[in-house]
Structure formats: structure tokens, C-alpha cells
Protein backbone atom coordinates (compact mmCIF):
# COMPACT_ATOMS: atom_id res chain seq x y z
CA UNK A 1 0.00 0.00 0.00
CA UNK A 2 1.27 3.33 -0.88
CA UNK A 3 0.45 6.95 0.66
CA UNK A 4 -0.03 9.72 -1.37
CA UNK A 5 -0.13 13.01 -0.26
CA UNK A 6 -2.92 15.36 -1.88
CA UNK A 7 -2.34 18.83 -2.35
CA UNK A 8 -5.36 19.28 -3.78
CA UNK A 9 -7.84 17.46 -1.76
CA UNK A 10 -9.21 18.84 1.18
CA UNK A 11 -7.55 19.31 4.23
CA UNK A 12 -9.37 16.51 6.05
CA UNK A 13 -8.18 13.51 3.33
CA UNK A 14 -4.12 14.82 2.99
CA UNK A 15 -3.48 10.91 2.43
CA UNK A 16 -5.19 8.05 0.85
CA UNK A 17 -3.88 4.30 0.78
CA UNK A 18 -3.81 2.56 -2.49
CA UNK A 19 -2.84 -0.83 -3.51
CA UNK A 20 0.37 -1.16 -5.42
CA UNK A 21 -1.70 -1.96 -8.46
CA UNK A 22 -3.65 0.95 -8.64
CA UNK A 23 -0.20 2.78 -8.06
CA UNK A 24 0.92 2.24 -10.85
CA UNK A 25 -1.83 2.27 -12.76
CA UNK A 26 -2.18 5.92 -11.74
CA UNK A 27 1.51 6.67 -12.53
CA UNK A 28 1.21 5.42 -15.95
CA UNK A 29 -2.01 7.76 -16.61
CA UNK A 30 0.29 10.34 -15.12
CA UNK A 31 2.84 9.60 -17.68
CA UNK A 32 0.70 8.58 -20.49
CA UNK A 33 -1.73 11.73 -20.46
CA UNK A 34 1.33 14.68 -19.12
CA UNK A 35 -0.48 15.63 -15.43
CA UNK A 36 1.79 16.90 -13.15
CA UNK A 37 0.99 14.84 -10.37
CA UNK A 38 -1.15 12.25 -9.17
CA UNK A 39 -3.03 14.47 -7.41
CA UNK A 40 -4.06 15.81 -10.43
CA UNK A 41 -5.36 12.69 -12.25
CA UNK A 42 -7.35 11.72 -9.20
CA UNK A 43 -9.18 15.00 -9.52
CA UNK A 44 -9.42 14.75 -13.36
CA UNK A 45 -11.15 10.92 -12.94
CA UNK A 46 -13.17 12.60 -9.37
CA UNK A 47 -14.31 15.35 -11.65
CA UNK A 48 -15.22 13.38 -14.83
CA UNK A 49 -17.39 11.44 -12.79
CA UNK A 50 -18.35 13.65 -11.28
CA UNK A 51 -20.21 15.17 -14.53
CA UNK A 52 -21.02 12.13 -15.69
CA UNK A 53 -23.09 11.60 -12.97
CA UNK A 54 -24.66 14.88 -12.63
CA UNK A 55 -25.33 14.40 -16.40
CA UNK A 56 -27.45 10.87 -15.71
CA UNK A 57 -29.29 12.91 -12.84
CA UNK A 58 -30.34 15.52 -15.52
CA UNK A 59 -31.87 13.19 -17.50
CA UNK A 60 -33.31 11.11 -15.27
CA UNK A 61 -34.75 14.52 -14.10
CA UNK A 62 -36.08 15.21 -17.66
CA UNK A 63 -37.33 12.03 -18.32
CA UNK A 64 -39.65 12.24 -14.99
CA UNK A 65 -41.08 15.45 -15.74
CA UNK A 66 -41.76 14.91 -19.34
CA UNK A 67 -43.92 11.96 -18.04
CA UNK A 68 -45.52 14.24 -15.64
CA UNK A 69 -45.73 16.65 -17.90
CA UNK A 70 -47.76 13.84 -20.25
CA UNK A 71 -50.14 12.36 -18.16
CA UNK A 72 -51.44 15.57 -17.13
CA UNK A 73 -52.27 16.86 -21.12
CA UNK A 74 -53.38 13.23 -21.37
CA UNK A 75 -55.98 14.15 -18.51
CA UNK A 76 -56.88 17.09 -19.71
CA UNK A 77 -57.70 15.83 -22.89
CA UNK A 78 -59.99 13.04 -21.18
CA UNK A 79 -61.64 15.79 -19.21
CA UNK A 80 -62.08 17.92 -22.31
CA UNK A 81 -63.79 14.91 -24.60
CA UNK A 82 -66.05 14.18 -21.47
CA UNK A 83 -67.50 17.38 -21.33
CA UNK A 84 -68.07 17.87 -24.49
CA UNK A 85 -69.44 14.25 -25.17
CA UNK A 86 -72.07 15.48 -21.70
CA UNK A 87 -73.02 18.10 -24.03
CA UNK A 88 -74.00 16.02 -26.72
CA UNK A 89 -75.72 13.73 -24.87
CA UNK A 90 -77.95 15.98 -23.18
CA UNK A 91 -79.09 17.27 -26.69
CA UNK A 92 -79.66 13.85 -28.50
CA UNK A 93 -81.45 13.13 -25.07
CA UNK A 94 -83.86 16.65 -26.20
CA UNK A 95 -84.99 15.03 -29.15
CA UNK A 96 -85.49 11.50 -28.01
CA UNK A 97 -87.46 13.13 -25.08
CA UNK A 98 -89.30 15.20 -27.79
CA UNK A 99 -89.88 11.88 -29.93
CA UNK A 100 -91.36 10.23 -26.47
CA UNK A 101 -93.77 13.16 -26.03
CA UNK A 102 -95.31 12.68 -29.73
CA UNK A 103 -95.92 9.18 -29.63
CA UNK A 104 -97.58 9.28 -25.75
CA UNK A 105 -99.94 12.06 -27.27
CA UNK A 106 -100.62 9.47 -29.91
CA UNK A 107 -101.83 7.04 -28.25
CA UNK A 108 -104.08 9.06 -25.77
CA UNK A 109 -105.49 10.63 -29.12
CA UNK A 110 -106.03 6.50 -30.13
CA UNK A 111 -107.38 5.93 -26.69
CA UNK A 112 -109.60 8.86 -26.78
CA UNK A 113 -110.96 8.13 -30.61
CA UNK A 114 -111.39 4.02 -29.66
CA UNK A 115 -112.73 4.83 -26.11
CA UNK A 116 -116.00 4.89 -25.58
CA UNK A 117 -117.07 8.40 -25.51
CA UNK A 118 -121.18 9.52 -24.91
CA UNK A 119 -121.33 12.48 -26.57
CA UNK A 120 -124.04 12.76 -29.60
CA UNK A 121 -122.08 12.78 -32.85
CA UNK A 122 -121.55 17.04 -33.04
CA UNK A 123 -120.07 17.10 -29.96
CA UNK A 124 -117.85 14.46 -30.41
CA UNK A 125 -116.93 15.93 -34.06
CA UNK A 126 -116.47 19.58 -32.51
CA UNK A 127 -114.43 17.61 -29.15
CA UNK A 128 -112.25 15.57 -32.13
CA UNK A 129 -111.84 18.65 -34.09
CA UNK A 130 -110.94 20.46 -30.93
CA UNK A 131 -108.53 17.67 -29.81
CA UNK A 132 -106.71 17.60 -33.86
CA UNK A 133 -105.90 21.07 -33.63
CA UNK A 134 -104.33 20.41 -30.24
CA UNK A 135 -102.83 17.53 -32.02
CA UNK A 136 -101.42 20.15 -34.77
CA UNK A 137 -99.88 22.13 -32.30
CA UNK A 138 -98.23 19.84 -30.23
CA UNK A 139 -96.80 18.03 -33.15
CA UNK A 140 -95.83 21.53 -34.60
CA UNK A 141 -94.30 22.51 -30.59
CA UNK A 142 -92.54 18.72 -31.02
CA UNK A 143 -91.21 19.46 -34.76
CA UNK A 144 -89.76 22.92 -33.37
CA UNK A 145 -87.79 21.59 -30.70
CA UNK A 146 -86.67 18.56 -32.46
CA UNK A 147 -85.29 21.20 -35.18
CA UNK A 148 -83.85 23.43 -32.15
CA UNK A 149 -82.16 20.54 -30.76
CA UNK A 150 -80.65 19.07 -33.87
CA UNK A 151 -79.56 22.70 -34.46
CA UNK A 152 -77.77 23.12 -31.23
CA UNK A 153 -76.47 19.30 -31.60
CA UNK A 154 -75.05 20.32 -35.24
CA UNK A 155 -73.48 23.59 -34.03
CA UNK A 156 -72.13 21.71 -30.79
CA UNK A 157 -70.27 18.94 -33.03
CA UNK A 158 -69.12 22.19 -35.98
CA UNK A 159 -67.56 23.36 -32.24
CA UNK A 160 -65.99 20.37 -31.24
CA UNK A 161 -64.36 19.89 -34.74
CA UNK A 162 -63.29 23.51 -34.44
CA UNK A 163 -61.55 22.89 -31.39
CA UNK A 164 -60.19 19.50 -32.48
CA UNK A 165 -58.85 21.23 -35.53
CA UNK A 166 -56.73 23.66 -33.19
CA UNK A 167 -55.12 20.99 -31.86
CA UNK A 168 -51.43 20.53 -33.11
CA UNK A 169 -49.24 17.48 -32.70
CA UNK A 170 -45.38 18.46 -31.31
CA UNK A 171 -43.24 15.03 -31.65
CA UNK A 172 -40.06 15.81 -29.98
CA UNK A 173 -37.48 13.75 -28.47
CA UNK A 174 -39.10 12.83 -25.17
CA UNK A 175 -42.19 14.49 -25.62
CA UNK A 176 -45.35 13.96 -27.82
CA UNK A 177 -47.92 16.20 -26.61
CA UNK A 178 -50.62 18.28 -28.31
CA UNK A 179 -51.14 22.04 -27.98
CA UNK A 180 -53.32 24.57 -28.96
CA UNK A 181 -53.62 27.83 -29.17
CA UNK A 182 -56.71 29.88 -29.92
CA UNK A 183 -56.65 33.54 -31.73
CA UNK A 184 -58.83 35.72 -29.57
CA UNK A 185 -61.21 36.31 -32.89
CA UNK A 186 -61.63 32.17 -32.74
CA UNK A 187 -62.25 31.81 -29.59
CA UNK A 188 -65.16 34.20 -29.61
CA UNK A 189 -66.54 32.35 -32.36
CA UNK A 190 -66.25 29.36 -30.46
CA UNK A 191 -67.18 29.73 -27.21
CA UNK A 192 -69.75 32.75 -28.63
């Protein structure tokens, strides 16, 4: 075992044992690569690794927050396409609900015309006329919101393509996410 005395190193390691081996090994690095002392290839190799490990902690430290930095534009994609798929359900459920109204009025009219009724025959044409214009209307009312909600569904699904359509792929090295960015003229016409 040799000692070697560091001018270098701090004052609380002044001398290090070595094997014989790694003596000489350090000599001929000494030699082979012009240092002036040993002292100074121990701090070369010390500060080489030194950055080679500081380098592997950067990217480790990349690596972990481009993954963070993933799953949370993956959830806020998820939480975009399930509000906007609530808002399209709750307009297709308008016109079903619509669509239910129509046919329960048609069969109380078919109740009503294959009941038995005891009116003489002008009332009951004057109570059937009475009860086909009612008929008219609500079918009209039914037709109108049908054609209110299928509007609102269309210009709901023009939005979401809109917004879709703003969204840009970036494929870098360790990150694939999507962004968007909205002009302030398109967003009004959006979110209008």
C-alpha cells in the first residue's frame, strides 16, 4: 500500500492508501496523459465522474417530468372529450325526449278516438276537431324543438371539430404532446 499526499484534496483527506496496483496504474495515466501529479489525475477521474453523474441525474430529471408533464395533457384531454361528449348527450337526449312526447300524445289521441265516448255525434266531431288542432300544435311545438335541438347538436359537433382542428401534434425527443392555441377572434366564435 502506498500513501499519497494530496495537495489538492481537502484538508481533512491529505493521504489516501492505495494498492500497489492501482499505483501504478495511476503513474502510468500520469505519464501517459502529461499531469503533473497524481493528485491531479485523481481530480481529473473525481471530476469526470463527477459530470457524468450529474449528467445521468439531468436526464433522469427530464425524463420524470416529461412523463408528468404527459399524463397531465393526457388528462386534460380526457376531461375535455367528457364534457363535451355530456353536451352532446344531453341534446340527442332533447330530441329522443321530444320523440317520447309525440308518440304518448298518440296514443291518448287513439285511446280517446277508440274509447268509448257519450257524446251525440256534433259534440264528439267539434271535441275531435278540438282535440286535432291540439294535435297540430303539439306536433308543430314537437317538430320545433326537435329542429332546435338538432340545431344546437349540429353547431355543438361544428364546435368540437373547431376545437379538435386547433389541436397541433409536437413530436419531440421525449415528448409527444398536443397544444393549442386559440386567436382571440376564434375563440369568440367558439365559445360565442
Amino acid at each position: 500500500m502506498n500513501n499519497i499526499s494530496g495537495q489538492n484534496m481537502s484538508k481533512s483527506a491529505k493521504h489516501i492508501r492505495i494498492s500497489e496496483y492501482t499505483h501504478t496504474r495511476l503513474l502510468r495515466a500520469k505519464k501517459d496523459f502529461k499531469f503533473s501529479s497524481i493528485d491531479d489525475v485523481i481530480a481529473y477521474l473525481f471530476d469526470a465522474k463527477k459530470d457524468i453523474l450529474s449528467n445521468n441525474q439531468t436526464v433522469e430529471f427530464k425524463e420524470k417530468y416529461i412523463l408528468n408533464i404527459e399524463e397531465n395533457i393526457y388528462k386534460r384531454l380526457e376531461s375535455t372529450h367528457k364534457r363535451l361528449g355530456q353536451f352532446e348527450k344531453s341534446y340527442f337526449r332533447k330530441i329522443i325526449d321530444s320523440s317520447n312526447i309525440l308518440e304518448q300524445f298518440n296514443q291518448n289521441v287513439l285511446k280517446i278516438v277508440n274509447g268509448d265516448i257519450d257524446k251525440t255525434a256534433s259534440d264528439q266531431s267539434d271535441y275531435y276537431k278540438e282535440k286535432f288542432k291540439e294535435f297540430k300544435e303539439n306536433i308543430r311545438m314537437a317538430e320545433n324543438k326537435a329542429y332546435a335541438a338538432e340545431k344546437e347538436v349540429r353547431d355543438l359537433k361544428q364546435k368540437i371539430e373547431r376545437i379538435k382542428n386547433e389541436f397541433k401534434l409536437n413530436n419531440r425527443m421525449y415528448i409527444k404532446s398536443y397544444d393549442a392555441s386559440f386567436k382571440p377572434e376564434i375563440f369568440e366564435q367558439i365559445f360565442k
